[in-house]
Protein backbone atom coordinates (compact mmCIF):
# COMPACT_ATOMS: atom_id res chain seq x y z
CA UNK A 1 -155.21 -49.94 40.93
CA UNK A 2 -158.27 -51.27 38.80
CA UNK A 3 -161.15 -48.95 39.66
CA UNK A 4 -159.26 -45.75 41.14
CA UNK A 5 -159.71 -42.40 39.50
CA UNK A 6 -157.05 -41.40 36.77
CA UNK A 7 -154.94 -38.80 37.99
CA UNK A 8 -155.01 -35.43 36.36
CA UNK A 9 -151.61 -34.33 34.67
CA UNK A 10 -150.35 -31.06 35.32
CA UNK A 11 -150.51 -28.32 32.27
CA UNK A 12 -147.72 -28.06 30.32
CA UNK A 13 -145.43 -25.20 30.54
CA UNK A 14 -145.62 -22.75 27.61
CA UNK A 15 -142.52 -22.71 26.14
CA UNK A 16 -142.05 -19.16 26.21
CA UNK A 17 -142.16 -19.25 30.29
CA UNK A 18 -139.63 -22.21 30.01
CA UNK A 19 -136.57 -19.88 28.23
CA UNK A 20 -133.70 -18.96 30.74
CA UNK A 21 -133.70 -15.31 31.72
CA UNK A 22 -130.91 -14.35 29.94
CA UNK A 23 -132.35 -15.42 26.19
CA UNK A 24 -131.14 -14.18 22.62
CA UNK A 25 -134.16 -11.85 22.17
CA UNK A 26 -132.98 -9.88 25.31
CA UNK A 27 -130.32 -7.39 25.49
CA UNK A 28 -126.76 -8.97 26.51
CA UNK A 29 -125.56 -8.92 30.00
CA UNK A 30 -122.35 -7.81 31.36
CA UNK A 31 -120.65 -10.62 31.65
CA UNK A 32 -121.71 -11.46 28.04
CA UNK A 33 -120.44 -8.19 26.88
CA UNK A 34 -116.83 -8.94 28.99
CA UNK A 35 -117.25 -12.28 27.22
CA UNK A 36 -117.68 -11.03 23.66
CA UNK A 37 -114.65 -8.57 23.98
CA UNK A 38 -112.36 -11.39 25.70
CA UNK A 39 -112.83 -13.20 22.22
CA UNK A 40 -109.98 -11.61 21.53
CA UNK A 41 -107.56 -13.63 23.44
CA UNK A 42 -109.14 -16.98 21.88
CA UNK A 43 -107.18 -20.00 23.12
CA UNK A 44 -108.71 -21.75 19.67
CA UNK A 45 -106.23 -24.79 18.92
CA UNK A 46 -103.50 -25.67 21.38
CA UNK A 47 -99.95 -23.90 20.61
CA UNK A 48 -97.35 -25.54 19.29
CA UNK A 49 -95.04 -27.64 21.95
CA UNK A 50 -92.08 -27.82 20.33
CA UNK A 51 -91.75 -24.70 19.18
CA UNK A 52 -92.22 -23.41 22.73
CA UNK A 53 -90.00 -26.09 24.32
CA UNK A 54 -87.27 -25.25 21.89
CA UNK A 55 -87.45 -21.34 22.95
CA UNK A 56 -87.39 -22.35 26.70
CA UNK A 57 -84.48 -24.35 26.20
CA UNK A 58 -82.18 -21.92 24.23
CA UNK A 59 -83.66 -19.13 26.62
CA UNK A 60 -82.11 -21.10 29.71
CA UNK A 61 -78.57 -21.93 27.88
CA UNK A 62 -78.35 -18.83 27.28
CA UNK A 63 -79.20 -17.24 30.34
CA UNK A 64 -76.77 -19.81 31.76
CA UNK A 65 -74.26 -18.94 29.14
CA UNK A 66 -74.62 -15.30 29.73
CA UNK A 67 -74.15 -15.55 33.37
CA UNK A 68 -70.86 -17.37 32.57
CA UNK A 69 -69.26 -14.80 30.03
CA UNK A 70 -70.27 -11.42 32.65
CA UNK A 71 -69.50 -12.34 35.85
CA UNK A 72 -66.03 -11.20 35.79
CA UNK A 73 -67.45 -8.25 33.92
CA UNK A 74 -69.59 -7.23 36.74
CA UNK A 75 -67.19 -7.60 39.48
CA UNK A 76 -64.98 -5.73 37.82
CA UNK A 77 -67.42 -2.84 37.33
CA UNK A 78 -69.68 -3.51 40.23
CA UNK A 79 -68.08 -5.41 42.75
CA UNK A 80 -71.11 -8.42 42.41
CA UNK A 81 -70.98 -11.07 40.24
CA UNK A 82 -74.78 -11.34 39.74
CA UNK A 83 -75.62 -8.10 38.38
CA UNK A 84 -76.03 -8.97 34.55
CA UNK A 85 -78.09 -12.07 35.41
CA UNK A 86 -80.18 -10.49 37.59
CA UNK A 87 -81.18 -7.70 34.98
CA UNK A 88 -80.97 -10.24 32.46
CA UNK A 89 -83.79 -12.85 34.65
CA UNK A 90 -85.70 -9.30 34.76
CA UNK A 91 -86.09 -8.71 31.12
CA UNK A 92 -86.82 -12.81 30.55
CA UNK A 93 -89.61 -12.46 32.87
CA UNK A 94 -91.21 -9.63 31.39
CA UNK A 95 -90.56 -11.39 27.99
CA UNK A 96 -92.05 -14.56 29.00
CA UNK A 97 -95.39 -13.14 30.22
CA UNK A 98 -95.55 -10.84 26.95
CA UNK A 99 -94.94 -13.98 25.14
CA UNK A 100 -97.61 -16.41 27.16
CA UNK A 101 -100.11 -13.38 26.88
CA UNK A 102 -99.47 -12.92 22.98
CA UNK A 103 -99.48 -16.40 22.38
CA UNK A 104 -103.38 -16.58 23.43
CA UNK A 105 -103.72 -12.58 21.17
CA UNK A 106 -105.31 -13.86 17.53
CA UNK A 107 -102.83 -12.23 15.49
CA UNK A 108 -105.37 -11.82 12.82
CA UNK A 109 -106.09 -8.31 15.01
CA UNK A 110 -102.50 -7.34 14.11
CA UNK A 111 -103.60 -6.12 10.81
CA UNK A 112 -105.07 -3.52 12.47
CA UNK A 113 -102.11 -2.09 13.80
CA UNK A 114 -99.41 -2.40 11.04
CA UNK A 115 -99.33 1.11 10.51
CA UNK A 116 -99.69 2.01 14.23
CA UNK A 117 -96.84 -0.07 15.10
CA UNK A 118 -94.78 1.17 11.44
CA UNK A 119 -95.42 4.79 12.61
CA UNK A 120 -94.23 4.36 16.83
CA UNK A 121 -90.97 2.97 15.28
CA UNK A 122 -89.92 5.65 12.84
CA UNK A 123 -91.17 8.36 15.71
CA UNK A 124 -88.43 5.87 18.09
CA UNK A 125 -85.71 6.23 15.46
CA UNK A 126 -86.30 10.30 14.59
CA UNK A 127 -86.38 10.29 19.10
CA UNK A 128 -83.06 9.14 19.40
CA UNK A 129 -81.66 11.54 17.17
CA UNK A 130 -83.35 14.72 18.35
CA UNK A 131 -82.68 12.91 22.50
CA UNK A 132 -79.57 14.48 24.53
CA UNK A 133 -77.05 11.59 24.39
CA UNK A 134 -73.57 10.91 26.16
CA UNK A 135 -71.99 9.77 23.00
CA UNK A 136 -71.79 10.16 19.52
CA UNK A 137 -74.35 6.54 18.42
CA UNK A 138 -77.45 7.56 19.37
CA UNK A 139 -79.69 4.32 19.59
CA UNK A 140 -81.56 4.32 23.12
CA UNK A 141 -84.46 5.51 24.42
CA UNK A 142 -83.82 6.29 27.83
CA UNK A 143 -87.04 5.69 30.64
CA UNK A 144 -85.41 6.19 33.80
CA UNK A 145 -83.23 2.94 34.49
CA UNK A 146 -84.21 1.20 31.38
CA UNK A 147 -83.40 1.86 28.31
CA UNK A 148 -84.99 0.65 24.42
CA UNK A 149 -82.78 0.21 21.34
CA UNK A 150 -85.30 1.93 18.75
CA UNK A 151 -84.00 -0.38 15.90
CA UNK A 152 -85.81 -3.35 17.40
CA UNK A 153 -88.78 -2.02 17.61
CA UNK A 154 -88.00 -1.17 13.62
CA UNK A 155 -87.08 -4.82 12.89
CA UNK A 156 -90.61 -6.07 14.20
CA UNK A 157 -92.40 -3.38 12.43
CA UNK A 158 -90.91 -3.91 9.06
CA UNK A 159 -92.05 -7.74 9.51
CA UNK A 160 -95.69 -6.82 10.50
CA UNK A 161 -95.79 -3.91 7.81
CA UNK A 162 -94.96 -6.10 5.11
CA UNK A 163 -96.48 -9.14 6.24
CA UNK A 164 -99.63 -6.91 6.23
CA UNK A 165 -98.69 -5.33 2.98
CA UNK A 166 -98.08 -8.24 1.44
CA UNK A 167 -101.45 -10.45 2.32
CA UNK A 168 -103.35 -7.48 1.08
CA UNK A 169 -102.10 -6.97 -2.46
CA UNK A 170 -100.52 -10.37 -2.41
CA UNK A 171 -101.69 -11.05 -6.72
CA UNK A 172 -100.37 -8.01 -7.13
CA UNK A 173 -97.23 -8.10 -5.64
CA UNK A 174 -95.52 -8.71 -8.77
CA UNK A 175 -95.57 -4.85 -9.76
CA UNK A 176 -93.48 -2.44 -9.18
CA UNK A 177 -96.17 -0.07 -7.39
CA UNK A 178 -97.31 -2.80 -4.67
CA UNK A 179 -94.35 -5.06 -4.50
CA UNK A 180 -91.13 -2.58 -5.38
CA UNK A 181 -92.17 0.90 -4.37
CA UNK A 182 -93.63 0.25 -0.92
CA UNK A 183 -90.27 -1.57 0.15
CA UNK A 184 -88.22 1.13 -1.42
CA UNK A 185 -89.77 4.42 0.81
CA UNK A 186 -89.50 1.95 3.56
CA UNK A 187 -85.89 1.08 3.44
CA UNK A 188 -85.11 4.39 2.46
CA UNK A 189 -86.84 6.62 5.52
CA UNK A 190 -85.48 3.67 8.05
CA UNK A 191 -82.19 3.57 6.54
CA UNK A 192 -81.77 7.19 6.43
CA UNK A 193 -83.18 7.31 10.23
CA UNK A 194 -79.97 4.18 11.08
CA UNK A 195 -77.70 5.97 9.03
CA UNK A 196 -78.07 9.31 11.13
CA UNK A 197 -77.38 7.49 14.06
CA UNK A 198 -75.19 5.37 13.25
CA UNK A 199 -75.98 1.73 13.43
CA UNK A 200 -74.75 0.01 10.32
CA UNK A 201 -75.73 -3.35 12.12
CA UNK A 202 -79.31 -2.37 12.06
CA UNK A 203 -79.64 -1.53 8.44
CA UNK A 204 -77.53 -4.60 7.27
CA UNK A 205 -80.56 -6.58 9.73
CA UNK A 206 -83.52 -4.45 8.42
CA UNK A 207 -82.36 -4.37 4.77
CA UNK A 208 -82.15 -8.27 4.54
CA UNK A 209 -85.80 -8.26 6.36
CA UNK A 210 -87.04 -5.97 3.78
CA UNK A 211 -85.71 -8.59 0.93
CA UNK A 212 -86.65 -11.85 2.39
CA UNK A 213 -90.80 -10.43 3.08
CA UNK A 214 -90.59 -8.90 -0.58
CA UNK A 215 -89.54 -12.39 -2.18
CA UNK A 216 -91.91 -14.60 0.23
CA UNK A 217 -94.97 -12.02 -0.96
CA UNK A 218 -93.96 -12.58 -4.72
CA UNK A 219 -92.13 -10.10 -5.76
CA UNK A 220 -89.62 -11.02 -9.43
CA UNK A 221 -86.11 -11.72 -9.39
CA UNK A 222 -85.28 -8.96 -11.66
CA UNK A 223 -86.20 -6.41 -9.00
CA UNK A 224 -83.55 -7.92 -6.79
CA UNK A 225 -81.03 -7.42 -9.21
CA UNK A 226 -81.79 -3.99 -9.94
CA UNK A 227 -81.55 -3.73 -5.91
CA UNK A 228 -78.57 -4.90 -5.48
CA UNK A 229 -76.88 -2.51 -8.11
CA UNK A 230 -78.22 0.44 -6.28
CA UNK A 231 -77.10 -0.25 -2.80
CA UNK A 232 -73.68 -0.68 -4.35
CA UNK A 233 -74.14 2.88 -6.23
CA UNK A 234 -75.04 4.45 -2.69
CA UNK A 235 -72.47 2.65 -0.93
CA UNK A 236 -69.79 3.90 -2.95
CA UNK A 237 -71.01 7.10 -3.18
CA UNK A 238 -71.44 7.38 0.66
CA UNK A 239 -67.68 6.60 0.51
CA UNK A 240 -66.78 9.03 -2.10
CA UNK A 241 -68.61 12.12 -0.13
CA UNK A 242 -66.95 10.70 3.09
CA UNK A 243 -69.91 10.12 4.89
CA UNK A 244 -69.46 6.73 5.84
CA UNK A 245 -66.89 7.68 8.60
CA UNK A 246 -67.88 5.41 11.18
CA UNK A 247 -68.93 2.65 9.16
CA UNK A 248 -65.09 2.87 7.82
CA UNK A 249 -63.39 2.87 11.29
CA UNK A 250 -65.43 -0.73 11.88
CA UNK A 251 -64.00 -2.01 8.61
CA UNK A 252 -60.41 -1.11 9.93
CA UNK A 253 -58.78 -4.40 10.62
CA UNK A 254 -61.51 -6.47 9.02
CA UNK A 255 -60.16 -10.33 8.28
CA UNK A 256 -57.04 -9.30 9.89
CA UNK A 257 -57.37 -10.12 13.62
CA UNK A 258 -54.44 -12.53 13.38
CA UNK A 259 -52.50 -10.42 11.33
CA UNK A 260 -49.51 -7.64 12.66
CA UNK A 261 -48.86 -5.16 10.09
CA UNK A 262 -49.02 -2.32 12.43
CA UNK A 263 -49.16 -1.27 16.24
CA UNK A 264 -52.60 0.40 15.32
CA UNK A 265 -53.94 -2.40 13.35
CA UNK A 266 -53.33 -4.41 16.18
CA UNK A 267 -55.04 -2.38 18.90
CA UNK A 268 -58.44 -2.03 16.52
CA UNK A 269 -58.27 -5.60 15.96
CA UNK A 270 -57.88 -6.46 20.20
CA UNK A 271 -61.54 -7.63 20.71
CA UNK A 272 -62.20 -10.04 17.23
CA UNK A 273 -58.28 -11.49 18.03
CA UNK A 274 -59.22 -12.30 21.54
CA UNK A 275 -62.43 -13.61 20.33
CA UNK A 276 -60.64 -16.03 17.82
CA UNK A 277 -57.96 -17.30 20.25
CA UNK A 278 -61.15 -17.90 22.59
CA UNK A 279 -62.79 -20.07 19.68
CA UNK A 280 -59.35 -22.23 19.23
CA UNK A 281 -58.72 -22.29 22.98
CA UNK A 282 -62.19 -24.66 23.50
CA UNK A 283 -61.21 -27.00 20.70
CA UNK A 284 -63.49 -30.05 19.99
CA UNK A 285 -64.56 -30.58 23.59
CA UNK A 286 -64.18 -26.78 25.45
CA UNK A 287 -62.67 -26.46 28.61
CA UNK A 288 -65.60 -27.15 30.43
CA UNK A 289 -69.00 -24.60 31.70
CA UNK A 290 -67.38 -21.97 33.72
CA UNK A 291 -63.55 -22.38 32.74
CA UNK A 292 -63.21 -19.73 29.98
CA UNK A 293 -59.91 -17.44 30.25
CA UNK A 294 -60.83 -14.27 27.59
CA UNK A 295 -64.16 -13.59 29.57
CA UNK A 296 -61.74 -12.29 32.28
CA UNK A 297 -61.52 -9.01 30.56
CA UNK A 298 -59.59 -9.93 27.25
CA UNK A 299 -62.89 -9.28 25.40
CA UNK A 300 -64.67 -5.86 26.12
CA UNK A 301 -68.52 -6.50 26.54
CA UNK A 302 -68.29 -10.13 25.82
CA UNK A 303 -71.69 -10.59 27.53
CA UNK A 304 -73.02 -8.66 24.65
CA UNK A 305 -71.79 -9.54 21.22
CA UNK A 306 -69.23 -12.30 21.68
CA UNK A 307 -71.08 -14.25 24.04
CA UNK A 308 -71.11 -17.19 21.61
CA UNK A 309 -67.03 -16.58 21.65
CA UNK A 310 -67.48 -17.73 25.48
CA UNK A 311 -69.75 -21.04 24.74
CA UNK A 312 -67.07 -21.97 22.34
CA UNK A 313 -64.18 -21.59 24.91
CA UNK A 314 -66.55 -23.68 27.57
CA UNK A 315 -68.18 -25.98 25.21
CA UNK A 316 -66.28 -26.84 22.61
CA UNK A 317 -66.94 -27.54 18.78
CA UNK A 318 -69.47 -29.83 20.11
CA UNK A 319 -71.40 -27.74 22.74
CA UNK A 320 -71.10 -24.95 19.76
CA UNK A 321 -72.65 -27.19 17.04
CA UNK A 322 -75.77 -28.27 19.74
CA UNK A 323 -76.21 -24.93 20.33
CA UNK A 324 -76.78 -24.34 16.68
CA UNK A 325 -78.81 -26.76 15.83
CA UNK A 326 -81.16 -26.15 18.24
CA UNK A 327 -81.19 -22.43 16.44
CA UNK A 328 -81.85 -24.11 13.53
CA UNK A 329 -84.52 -26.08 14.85
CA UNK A 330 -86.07 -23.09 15.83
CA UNK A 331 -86.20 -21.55 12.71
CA UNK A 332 -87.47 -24.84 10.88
CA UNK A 333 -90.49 -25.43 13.00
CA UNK A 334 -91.24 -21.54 13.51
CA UNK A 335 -91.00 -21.48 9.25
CA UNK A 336 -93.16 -24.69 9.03
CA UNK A 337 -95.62 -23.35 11.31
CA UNK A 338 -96.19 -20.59 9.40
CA UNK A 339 -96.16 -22.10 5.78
CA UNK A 340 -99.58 -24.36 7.28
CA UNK A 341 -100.97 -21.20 8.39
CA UNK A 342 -104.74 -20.37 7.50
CA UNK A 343 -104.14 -17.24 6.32
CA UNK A 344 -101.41 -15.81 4.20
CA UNK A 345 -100.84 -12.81 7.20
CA UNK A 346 -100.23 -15.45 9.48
CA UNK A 347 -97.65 -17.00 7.16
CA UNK A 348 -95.84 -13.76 5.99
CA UNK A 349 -95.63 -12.38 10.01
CA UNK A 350 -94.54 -16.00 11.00
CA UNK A 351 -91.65 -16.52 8.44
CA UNK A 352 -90.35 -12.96 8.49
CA UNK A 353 -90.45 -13.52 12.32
CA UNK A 354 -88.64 -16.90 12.43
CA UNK A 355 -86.21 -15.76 9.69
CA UNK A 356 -85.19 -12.76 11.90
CA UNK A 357 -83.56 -15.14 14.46
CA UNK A 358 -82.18 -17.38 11.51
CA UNK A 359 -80.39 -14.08 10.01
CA UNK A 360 -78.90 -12.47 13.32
CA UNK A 361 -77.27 -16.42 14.38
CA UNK A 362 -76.04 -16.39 11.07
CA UNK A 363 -74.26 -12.67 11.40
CA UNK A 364 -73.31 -13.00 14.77
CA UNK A 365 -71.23 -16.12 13.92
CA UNK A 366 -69.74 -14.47 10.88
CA UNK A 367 -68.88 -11.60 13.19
CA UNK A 368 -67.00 -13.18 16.32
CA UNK A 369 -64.94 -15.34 13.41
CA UNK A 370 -63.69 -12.10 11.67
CA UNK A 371 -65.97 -13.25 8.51
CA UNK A 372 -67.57 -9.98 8.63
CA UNK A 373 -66.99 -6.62 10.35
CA UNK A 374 -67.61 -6.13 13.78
CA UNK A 375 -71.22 -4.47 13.79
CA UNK A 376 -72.55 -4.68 17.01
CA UNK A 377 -75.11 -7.37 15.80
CA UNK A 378 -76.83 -9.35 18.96
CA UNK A 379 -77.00 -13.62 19.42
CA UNK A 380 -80.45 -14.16 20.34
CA UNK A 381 -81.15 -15.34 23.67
CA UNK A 382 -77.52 -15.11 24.58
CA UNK A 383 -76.54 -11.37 24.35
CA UNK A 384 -77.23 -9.27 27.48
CA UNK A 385 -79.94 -6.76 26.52
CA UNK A 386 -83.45 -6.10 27.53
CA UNK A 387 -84.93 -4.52 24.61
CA UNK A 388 -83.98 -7.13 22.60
CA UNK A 389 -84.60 -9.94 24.64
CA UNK A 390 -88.44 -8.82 25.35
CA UNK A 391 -89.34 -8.04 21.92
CA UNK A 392 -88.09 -11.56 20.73
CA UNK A 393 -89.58 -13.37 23.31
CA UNK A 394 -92.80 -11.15 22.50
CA UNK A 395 -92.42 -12.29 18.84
CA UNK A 396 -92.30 -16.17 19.74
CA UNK A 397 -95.19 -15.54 21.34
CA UNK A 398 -96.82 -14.66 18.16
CA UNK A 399 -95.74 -17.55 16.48
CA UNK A 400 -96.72 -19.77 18.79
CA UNK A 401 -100.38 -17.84 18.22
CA UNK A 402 -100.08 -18.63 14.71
CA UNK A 403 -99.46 -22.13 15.41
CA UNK A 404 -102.84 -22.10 16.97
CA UNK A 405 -104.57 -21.98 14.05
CA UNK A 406 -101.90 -23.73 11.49
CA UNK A 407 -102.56 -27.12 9.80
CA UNK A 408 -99.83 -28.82 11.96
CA UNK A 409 -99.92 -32.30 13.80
CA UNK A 410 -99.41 -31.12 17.32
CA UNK A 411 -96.04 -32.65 19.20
């Protein structure tokens, strides 16, 4: 209005009384401090999809599968058909919340606890052997009910050990004191440790771990070769001084399931033969999810080893070759994941992790088809086992925290 007063603004508000409370130059609340030591569990980028949809699935076929191959097993022992899938949907759960929980751990923080980890599973493996036990292969750690096979606690450590190893003196890999020498004390003290036990299985597993993480890191072809040689000279000379006993009894009958030389022969050969005649009984289209006849106690622990035997029976050639490919799936994206990883720890503990699975599918086949010895080596996913089952689903849960931070399109 023409003629009226002007009104009188209000001072402005120094900017120093304008700051929030809670400003940089003070000290940190609580919450800021719980904040700062939650960084730990990140989220960062989102994990990878696939990768985890592809774990669910083979987790569920193989429950499913599982389930299918033990019933008869557990009524037989038990009286209840349920009993191996309900310890089985036990040891998922626990796996699936370590693997959820891991998934959001930055496995950058790992490096911290190579050695930790290296050092718990060499104490697990010298346990066992010093450990009352009922028989003569000591492998379990008993706590109360449940009970933890010491060797996979090994196969994890030897892939964060030398994934750790090898990012750190990764140019200088290519020596014999970073990239040979390391590899060799490792194999040996572990070895020894399986040998003692025995678990033959464990070492063929660990040994090819201990390979594959040397050549990824950059270590020469030459020092393979020169490996090679001297497993053969200790194999042999185990032999020689006798001391590869048991290892010799599970060579007995090897590639001759389907062969009768001898009333003996015959009875060591009982589980592979039955497994075999279960593989050729499902021919190209099985005889259908629930309808297998060796499960019914032709095959001893077939909810363990010879699982796959089962799924062959029920599924067929092509339920069998799904089933596969899915594995192989898995190991493809898990590898490719970890090649676009930021960091060359994230793509040394990915690989050797996604490799594992790759190596005991490939053994386990071999094994249930009388292509190699009957070992005691584990299909993963499929094989009853706790141990087992929660440290792999704890290791896909560190992929999938690698493939938070890889360079990969997200599906």
């Amino acid at each position: 209005m023409d003629g009226a007063p002007a009104r009188k603004l209000p001072n402005p508000v120094p900017v120093q009384e304008r700051r929030p409370q809670n400003s940089r130059n003070e000290k940190p609340t609580v919450l800021r401090k719980v904040k700062k030591k939650l960084k730990i569990f990140s989220v960062r980028r989102g994990m990878d999809m696939t990768f985890l949809f592809l774990v669910l699935i083979l987790l569920i076929i193989g429950m499913i599968m599982m389930f299918s191959a033990s019933y008869p097993s557990s009524y037989e022992e038990t009286g209840k058909s349920f009993v191996y899938l309900q310890r089985q949907a036990l040891y998922a759960g626990i796996g699936l919340l370590a693997m959820v929980l891991l998934s959001y751990f930055d496995y950058h923080h790992l490096h911290k606890f190579a050695f930790l980890v290296l050092i718990v599973a060499v104490g697990g493996l010298i346990w066992v052997l010093v450990a009352p036990s009922d028989g003569e292969v000591k492998r379990w750690i008993s706590l109360g009910s449940f009970t933890i096979q010491a060797s996979e606690i090994a196969k994890f450590a030897v892939v964060l050990f030398l994934a750790h190893w090898g990012s750190v003196h990764f140019k200088e890999m290519d020596t014999f004191r970073y990239g040979v020498l390391p590899a060799i004390i490792l194999m040996a003290v572990i070895g020894a440790l399986l040998i003692l036990e025995p678990h033959y299985s464990g070492i063929a597993i660990i040994g090819s771990l201990i390979m594959l993480m040397m050549y990824i890191s950059g270590v020469k072809l030459r020092y393979f070769i020169i490996a090679f040689a001297a497993i053969g000279v200790v194999i042999i000379g185990l032999a020689i001084t006798g001391n590869l006993g048991y290892a010799m009894t599970r060579l007995a009958g090897w590639g001759q399931a389907l062969t009768y030389t001898d009333e003996q022969l015959w009875q060591t050969t009982y589980q592979t033969r039955n497994s075999l005649y279960a593989i050729g009984s499902g021919g190209f289209w099985g005889l259908g999810l629930g309808q297998s006849r060796q499960k019914y106690l032709y095959i001893p622990e077939v909810q363990n080893d010879f699982v796959f035997a089962v799924v062959c029976e029920e599924l067929g050639f092509i339920g069998a070759t799904i089933i596969l490919c899915l594995f192989a799936l898995l190991v493809w994206r898990g590898i490719t994941i970890s090649m676009r990883a930021q960091d060359k720890f994230g793509s040394l503990l990915g690989i050797g992790l996604s490799a594992q699975i790759g190596l005991q599918v490939i053994l386990n086949i071999m094994v249930i088809t009388d292509w190699l010895p009957n070992t005691g080596i584990s299909l993963p996913f499929f094989s009853f086992g706790g141990s087992s089952l929660i440290m792999l689903l704890a290791q896909m849960g560190i992929v999938l925290s690698i493939s938070r931070t890889s360079n990969l399109e997200k599906a």
